[in-house]
N, C-alpha and C. Protein backbone atom coordinates (compact mmCIF):
# COMPACT_ATOMS: atom_id res chain seq x y z
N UNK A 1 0.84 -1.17 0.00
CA UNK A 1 0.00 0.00 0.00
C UNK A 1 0.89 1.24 0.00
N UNK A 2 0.83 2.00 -0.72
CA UNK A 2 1.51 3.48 -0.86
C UNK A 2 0.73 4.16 -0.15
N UNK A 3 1.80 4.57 0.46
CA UNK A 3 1.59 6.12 1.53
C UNK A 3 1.70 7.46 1.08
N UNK A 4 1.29 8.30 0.81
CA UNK A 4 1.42 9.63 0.45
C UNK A 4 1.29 10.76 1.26
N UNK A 5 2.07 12.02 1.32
CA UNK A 5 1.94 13.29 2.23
C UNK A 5 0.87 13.54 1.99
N UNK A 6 0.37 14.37 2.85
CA UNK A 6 -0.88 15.02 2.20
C UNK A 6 -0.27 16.91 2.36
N UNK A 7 -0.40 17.60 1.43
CA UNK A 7 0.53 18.86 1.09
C UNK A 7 -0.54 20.23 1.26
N UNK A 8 0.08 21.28 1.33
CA UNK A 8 -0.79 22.13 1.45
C UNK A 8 -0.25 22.90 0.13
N UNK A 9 -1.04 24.03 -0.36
CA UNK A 9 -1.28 24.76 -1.51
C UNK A 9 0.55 25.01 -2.15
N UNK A 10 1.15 25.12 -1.12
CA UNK A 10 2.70 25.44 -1.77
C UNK A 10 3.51 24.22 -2.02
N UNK A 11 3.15 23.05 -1.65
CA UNK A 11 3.70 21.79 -1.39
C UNK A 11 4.19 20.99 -0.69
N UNK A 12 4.23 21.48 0.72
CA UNK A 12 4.73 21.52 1.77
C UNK A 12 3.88 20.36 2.39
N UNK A 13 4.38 18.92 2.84
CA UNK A 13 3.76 18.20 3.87
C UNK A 13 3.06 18.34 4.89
N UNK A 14 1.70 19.05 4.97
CA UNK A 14 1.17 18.98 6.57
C UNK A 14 1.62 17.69 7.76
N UNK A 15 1.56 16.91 7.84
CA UNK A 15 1.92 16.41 8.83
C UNK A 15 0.67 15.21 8.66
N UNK A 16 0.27 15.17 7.45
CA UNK A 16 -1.06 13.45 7.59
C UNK A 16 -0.76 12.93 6.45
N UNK A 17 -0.66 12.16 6.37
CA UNK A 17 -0.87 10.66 5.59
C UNK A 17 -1.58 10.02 4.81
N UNK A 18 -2.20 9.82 3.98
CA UNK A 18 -3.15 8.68 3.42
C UNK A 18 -3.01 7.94 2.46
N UNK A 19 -3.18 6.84 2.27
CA UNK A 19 -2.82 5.84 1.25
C UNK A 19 -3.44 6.44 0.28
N UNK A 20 -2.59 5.88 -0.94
CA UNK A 20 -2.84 6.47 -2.22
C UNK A 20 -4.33 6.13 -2.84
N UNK A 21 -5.47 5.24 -2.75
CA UNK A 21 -6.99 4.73 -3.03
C UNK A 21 -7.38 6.10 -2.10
N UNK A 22 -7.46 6.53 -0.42
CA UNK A 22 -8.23 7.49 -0.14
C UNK A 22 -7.52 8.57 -0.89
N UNK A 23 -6.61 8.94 -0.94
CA UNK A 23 -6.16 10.07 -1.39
C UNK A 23 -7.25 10.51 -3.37
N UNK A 24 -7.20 9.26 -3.91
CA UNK A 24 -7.52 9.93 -5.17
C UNK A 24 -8.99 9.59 -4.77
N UNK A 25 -9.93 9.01 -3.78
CA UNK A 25 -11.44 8.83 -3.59
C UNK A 25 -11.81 9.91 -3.23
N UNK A 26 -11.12 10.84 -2.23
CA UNK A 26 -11.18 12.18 -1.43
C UNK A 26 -10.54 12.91 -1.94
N UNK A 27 -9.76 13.29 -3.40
CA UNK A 27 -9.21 14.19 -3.70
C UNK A 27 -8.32 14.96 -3.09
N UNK A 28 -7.54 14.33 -2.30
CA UNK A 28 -6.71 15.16 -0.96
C UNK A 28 -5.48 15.22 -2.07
N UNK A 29 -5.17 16.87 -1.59
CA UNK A 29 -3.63 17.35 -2.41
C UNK A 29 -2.53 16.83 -2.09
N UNK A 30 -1.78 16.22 -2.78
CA UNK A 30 -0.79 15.17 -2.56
C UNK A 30 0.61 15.81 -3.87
N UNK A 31 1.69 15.37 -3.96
CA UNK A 31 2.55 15.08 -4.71
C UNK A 31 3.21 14.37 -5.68
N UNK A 32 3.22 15.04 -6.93
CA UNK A 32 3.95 14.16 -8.15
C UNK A 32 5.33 14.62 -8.86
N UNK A 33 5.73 13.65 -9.06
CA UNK A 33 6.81 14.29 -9.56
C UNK A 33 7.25 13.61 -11.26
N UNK A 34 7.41 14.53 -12.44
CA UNK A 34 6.95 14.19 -13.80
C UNK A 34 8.32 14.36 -14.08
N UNK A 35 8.82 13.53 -15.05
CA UNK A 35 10.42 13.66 -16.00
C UNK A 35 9.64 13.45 -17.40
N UNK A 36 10.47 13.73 -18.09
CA UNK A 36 10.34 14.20 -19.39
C UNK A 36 11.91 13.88 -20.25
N UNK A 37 11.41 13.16 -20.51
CA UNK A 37 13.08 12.63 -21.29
C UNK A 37 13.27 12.93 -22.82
N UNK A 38 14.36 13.82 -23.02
CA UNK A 38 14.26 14.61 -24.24
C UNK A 38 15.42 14.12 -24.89
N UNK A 39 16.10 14.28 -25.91
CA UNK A 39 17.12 13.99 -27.41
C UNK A 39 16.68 14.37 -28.35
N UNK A 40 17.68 15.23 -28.91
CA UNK A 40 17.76 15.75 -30.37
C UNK A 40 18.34 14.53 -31.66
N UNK A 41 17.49 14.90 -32.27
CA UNK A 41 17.82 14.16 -33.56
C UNK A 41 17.01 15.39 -34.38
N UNK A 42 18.24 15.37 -35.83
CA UNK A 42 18.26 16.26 -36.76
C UNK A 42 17.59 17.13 -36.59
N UNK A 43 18.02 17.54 -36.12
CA UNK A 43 17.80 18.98 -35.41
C UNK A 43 16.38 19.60 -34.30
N UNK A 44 15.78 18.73 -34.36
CA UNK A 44 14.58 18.24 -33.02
C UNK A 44 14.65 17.91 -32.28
N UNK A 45 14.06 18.58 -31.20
CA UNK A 45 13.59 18.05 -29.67
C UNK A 45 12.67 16.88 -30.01
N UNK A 46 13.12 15.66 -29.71
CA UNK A 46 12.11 14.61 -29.62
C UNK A 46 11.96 14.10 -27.87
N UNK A 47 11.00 13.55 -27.43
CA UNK A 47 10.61 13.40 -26.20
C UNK A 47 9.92 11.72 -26.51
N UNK A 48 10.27 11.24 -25.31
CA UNK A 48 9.67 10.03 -25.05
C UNK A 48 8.53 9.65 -24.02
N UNK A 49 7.33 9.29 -24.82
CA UNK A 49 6.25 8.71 -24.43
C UNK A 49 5.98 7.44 -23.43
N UNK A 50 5.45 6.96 -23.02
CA UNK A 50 5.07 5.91 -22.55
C UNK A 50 3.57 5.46 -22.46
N UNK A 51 3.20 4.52 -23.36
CA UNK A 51 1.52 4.12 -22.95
C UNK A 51 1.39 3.49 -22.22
N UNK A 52 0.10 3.93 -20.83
CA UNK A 52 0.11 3.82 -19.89
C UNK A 52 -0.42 1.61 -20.05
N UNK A 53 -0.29 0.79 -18.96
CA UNK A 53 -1.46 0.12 -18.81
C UNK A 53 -2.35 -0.03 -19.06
N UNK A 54 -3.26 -0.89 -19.68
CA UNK A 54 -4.92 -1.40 -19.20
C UNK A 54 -5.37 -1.71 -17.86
N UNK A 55 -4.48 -1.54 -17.17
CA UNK A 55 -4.78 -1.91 -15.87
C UNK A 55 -4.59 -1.11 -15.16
N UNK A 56 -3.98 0.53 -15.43
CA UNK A 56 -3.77 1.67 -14.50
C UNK A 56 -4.63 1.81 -14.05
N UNK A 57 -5.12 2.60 -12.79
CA UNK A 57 -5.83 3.21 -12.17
C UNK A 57 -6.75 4.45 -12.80
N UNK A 58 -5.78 4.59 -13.04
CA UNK A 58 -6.67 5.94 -14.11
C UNK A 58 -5.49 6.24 -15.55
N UNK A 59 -6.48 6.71 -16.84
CA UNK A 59 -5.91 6.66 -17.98
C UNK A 59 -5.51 5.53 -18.82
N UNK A 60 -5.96 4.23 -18.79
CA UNK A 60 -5.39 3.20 -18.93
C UNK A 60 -5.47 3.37 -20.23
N UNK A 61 -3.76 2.42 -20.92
CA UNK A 61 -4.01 2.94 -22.12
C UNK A 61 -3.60 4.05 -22.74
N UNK A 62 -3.36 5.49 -22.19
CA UNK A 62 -3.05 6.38 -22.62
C UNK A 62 -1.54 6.69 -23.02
N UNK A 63 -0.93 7.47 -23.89
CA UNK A 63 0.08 7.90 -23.82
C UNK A 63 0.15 9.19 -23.34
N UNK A 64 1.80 9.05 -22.44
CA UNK A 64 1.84 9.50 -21.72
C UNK A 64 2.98 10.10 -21.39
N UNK A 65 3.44 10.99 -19.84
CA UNK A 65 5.02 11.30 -19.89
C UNK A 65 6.17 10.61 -19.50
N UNK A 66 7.06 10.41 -19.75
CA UNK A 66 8.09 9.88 -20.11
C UNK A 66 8.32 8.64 -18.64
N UNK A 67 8.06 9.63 -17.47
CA UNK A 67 8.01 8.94 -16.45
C UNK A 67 7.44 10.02 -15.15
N UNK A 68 6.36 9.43 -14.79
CA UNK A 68 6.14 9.95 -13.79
C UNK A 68 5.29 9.26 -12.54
N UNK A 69 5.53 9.64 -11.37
CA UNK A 69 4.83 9.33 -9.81
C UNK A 69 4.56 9.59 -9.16
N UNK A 70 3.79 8.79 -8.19
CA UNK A 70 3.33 9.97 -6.87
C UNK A 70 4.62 9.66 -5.98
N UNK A 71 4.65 10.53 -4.87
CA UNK A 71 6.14 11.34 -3.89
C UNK A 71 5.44 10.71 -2.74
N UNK A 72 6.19 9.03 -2.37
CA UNK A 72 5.97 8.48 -1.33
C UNK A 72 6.20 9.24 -0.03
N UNK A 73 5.13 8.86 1.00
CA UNK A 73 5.37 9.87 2.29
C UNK A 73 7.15 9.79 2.75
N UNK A 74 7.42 11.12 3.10
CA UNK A 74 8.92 11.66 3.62
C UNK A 74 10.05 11.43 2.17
N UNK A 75 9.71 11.30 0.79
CA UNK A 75 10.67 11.49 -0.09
C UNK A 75 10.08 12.77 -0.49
N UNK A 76 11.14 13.62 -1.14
CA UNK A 76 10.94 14.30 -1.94
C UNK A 76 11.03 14.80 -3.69
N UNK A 77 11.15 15.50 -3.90
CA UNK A 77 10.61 15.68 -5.44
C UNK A 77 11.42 15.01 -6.58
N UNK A 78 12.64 15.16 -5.84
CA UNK A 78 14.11 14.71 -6.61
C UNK A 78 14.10 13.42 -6.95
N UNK A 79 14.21 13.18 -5.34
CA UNK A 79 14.51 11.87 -5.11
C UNK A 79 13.65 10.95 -5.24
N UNK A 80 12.09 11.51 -5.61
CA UNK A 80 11.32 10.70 -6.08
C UNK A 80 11.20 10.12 -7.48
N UNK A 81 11.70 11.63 -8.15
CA UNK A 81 11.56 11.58 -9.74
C UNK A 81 12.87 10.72 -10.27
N UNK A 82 13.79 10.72 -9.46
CA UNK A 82 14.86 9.62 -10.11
C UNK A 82 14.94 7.96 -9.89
N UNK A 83 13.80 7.58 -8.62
CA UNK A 83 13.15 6.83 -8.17
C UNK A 83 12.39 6.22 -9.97
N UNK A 84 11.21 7.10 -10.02
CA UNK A 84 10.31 6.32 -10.95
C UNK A 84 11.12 6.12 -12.37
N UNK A 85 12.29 6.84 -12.44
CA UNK A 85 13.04 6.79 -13.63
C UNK A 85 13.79 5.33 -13.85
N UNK A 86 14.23 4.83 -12.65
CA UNK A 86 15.16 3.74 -12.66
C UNK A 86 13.44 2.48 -12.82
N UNK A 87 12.85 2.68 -11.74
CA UNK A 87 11.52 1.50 -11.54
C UNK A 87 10.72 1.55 -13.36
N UNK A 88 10.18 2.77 -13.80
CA UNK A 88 9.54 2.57 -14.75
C UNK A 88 10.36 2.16 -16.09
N UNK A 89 11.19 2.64 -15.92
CA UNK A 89 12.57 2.80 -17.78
C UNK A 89 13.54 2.04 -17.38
N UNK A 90 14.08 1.65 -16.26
CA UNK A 90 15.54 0.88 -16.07
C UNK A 90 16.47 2.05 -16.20
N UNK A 91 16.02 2.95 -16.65
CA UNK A 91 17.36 4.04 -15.96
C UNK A 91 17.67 5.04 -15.03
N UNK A 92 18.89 5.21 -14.74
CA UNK A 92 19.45 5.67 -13.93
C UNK A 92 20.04 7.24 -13.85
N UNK A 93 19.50 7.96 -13.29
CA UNK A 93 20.43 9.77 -13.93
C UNK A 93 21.07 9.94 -11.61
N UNK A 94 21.19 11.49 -12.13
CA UNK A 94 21.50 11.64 -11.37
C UNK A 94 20.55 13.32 -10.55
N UNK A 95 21.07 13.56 -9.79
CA UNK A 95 19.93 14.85 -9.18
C UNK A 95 20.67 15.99 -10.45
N UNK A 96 21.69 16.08 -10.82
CA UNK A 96 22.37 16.89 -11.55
C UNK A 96 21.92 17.16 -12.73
N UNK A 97 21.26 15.68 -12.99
CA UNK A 97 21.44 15.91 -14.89
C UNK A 97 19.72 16.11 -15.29
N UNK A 98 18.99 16.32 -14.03
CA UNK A 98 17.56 16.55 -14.29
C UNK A 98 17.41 18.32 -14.19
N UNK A 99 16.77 18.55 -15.19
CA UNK A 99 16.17 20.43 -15.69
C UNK A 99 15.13 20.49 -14.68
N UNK A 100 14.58 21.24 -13.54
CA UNK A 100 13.92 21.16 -12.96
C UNK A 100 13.33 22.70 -14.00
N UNK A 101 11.61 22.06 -14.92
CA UNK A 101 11.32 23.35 -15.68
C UNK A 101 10.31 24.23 -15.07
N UNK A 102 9.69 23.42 -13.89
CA UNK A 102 8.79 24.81 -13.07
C UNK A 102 7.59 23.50 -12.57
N UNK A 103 6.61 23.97 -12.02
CA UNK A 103 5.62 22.99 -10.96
C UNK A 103 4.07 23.37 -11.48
N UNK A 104 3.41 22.18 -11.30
CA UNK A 104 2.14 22.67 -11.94
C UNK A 104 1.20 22.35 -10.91
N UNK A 105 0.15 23.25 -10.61
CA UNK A 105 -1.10 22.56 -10.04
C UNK A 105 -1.91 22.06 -10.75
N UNK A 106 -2.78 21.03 -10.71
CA UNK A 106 -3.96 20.71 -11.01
C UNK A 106 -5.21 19.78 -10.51
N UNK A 107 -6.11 19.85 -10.82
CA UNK A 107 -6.98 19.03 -10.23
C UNK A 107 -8.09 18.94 -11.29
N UNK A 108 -9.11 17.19 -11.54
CA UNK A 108 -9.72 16.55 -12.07
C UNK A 108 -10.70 15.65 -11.80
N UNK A 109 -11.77 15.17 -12.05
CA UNK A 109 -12.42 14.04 -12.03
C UNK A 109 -12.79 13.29 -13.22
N UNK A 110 -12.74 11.92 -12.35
CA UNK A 110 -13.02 11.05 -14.26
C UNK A 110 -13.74 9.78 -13.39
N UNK A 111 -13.80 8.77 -14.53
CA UNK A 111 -14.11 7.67 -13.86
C UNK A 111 -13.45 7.13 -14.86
N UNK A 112 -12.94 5.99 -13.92
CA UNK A 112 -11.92 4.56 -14.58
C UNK A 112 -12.62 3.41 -13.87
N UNK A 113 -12.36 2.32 -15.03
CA UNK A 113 -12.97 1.14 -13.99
C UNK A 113 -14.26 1.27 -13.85
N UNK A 114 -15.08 2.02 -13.90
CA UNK A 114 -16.51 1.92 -13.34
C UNK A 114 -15.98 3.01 -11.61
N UNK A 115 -14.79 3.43 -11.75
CA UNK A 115 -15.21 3.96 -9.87
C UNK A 115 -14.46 4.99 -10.28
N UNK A 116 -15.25 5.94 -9.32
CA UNK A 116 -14.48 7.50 -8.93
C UNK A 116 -13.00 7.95 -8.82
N UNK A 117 -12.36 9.00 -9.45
CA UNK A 117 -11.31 9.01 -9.64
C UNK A 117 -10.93 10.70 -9.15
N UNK A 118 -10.41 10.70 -8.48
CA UNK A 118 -10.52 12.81 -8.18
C UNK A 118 -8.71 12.72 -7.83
N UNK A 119 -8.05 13.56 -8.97
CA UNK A 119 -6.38 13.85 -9.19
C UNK A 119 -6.51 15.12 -8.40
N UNK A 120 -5.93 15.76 -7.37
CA UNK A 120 -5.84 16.79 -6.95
C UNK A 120 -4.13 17.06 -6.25
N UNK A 121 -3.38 17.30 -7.09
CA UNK A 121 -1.94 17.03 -7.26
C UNK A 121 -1.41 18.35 -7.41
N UNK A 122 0.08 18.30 -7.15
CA UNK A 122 1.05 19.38 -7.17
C UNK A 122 2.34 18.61 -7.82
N UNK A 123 2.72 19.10 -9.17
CA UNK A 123 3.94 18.42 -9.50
C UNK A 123 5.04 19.57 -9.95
N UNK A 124 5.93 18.55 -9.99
CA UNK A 124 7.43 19.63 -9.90
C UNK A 124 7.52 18.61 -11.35
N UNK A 125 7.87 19.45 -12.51
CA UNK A 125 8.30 19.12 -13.86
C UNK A 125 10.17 19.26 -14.07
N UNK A 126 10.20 18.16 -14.55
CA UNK A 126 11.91 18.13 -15.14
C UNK A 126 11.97 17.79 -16.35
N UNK A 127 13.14 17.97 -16.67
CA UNK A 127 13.84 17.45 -17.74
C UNK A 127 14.78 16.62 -18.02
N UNK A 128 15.17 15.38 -18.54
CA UNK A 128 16.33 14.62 -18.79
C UNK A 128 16.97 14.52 -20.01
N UNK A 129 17.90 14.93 -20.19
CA UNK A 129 18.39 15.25 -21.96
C UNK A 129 19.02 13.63 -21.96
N UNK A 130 18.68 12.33 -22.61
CA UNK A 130 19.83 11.46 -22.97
C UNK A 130 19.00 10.70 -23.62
N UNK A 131 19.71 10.52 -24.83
CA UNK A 131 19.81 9.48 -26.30
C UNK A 131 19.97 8.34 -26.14
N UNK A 132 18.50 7.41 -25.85
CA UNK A 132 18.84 6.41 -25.60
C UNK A 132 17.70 5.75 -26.28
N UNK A 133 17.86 4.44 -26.89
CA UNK A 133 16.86 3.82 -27.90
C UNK A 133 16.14 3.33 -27.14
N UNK A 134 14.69 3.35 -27.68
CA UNK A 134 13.27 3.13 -26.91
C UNK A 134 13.42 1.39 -26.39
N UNK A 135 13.92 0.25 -27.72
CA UNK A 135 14.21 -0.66 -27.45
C UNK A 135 14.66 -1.21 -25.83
N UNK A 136 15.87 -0.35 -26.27
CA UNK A 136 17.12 -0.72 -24.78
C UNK A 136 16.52 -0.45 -23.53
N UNK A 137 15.69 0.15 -23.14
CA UNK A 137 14.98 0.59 -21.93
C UNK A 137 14.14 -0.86 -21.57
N UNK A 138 14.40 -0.76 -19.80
CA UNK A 138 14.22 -1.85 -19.36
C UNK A 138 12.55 -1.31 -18.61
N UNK A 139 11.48 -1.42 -19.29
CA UNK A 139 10.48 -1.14 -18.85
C UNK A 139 9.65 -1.71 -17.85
N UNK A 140 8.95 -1.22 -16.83
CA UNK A 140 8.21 -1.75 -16.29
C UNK A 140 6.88 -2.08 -16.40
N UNK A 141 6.62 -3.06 -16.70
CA UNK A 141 5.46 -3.90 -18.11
C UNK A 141 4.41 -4.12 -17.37
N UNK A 142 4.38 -3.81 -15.67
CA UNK A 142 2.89 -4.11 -15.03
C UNK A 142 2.18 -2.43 -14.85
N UNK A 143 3.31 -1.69 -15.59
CA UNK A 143 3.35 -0.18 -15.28
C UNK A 143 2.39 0.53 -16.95
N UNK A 144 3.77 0.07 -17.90
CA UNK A 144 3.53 0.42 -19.08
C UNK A 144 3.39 -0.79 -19.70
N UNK A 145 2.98 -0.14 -21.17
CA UNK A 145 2.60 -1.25 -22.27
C UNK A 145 3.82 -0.83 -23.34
N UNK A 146 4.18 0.49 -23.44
CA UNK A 146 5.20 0.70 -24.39
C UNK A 146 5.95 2.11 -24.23
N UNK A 147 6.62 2.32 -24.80
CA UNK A 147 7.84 3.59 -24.89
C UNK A 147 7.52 3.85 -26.63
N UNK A 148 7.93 5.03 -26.94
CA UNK A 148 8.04 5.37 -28.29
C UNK A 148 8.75 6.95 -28.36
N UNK A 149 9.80 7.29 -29.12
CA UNK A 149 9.65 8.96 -29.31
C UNK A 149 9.14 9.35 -30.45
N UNK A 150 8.77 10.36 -29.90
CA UNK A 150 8.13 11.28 -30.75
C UNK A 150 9.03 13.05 -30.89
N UNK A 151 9.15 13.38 -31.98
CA UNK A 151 9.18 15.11 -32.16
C UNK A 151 8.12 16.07 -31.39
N UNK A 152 9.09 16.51 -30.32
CA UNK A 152 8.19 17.40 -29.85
C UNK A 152 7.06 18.19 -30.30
N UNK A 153 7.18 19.06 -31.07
CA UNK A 153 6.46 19.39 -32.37
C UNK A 153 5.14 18.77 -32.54
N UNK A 154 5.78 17.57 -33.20
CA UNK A 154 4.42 16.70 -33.10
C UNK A 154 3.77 16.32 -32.16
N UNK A 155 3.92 16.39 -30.99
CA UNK A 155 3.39 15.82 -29.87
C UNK A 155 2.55 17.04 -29.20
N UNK A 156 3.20 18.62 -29.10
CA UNK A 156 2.13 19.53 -29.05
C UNK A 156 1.02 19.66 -30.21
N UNK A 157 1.53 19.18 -31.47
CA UNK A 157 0.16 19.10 -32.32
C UNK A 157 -0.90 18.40 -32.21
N UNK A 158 -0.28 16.94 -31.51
CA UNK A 158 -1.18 16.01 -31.39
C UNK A 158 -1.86 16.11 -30.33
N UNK A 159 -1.54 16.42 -29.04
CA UNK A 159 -2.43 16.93 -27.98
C UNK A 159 -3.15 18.38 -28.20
N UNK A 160 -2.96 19.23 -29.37
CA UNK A 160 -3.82 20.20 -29.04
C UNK A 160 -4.86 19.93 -30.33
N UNK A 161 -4.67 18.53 -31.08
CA UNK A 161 -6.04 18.70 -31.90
C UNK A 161 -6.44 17.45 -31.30
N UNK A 162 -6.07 16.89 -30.54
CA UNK A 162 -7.00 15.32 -29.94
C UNK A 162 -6.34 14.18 -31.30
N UNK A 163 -5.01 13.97 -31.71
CA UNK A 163 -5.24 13.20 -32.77
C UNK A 163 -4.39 12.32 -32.26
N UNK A 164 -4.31 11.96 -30.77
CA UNK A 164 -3.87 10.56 -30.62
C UNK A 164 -4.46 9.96 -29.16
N UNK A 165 -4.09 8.80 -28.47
CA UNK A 165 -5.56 8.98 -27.24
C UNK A 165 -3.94 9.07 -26.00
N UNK A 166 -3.86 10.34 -25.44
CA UNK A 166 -3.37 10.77 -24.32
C UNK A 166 -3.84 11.34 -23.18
N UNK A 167 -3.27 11.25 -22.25
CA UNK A 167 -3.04 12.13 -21.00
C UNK A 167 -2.73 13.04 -20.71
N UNK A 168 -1.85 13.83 -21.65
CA UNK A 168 -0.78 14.65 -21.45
C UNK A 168 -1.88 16.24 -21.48
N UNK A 169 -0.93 17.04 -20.81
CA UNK A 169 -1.58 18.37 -20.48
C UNK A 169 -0.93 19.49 -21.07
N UNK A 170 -1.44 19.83 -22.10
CA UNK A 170 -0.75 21.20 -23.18
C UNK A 170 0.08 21.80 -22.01
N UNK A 171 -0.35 22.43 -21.03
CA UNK A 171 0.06 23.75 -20.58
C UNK A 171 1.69 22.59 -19.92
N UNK A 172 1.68 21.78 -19.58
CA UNK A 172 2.83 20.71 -19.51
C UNK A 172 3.80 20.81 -20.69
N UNK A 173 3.19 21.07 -21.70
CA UNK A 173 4.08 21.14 -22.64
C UNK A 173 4.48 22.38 -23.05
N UNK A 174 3.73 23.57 -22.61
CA UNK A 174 4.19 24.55 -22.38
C UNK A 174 5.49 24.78 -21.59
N UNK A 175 5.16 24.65 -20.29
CA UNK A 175 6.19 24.72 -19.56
C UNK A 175 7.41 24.01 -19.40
N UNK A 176 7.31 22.97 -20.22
CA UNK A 176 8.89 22.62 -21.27
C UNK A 176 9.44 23.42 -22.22
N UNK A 177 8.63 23.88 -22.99
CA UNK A 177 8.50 24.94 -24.25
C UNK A 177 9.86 26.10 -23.54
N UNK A 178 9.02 26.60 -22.91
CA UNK A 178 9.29 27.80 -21.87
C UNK A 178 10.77 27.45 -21.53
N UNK A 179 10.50 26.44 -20.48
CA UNK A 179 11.94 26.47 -19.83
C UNK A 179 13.45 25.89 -20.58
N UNK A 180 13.21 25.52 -21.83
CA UNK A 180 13.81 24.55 -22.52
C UNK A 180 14.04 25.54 -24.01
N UNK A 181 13.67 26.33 -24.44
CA UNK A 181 13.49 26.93 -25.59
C UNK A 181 13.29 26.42 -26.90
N UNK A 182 12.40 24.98 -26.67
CA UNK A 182 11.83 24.27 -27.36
C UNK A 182 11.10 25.17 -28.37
């Protein structure tokens, strides 16, 4: 069972707890932390995807960002995001070689599964610059179904006309845009 902080508006741990099922049933503000794994080829920012599970919790199926998680109770943002990097992809960086590009709020409801789903999250966005073939990545297959890159480019086109079935959140790709001079 995953434990999660429960955070207040700046991100900051209040001091309670709740497993990750109450946390998204009750919508309680909690912590994520998103990487974004980028390489140039001919002369493009390309970024790597991941489609989520049929069996995720929520989004199943979707493509998605490169790697991301929720910020088990008492880790933090870093050390979480280099966490889901090694568990989901098999790789390994370091606190150094991640772009920290700025933090997003948001909050949602959906239904997955037939049951209630309420995201009410605070994430800290990075960046990982390294060239590495989608193949060679040692994925985590109860996690994801696949890896692929894509041209950045194309990937803000495709999330802002609906022409592929994702997750991903424009203003997310903004704030790569932004911090990255994508």
């Amino acid at each position: 069972m995953e434990i999660l902080d429960i955070v207040d508006e700046a991100g900051f741990p209040t001091g309670e707890t709740a497993d990750r099922v109450r946390v998204h049933a009750e919508g309680l503000l909690h912590r994520t932390a998103h990487v974004w794994l980028l390489r140039r080829r001919n002369g493009r920012a390309e970024v790597l995807l991941q489609r989520r599970s049929e069996n995720k919790e929520s989004c199943p199926g979707c493509w998605d960002i490169s790697s991301a998680g929720h910020i088990p109770a008492g880790m933090g943002f870093v050390e979480s995001a280099l966490r889901e990097l090694r568990e989901e992809l098999g790789l390994t960086a370091s606190a150094d070689e991640l772009v920290r590009c700025g933090r997003r709020r948001f909050f949602y409801r959906e239904t997955f599964h037939g049951r209630p789903f309420v995201d009410n999250q605070i994430s800290d966005v990075y960046a990982l610059w390294r060239d590495v073939r989608a193949e060679e990545l040692a994925i985590q297959t109860d996690e994801l179904d696949a890896v692929r890159w894509m041209p950045f480019d194309e990937l803000v086109h495709a999330v802002a006309h609906g022409t592929m079935r994702h997750c991903i959140v424009r203003e997310e790709l903004e704030i790569l845009r932004c911090a990255l001079g994508l």
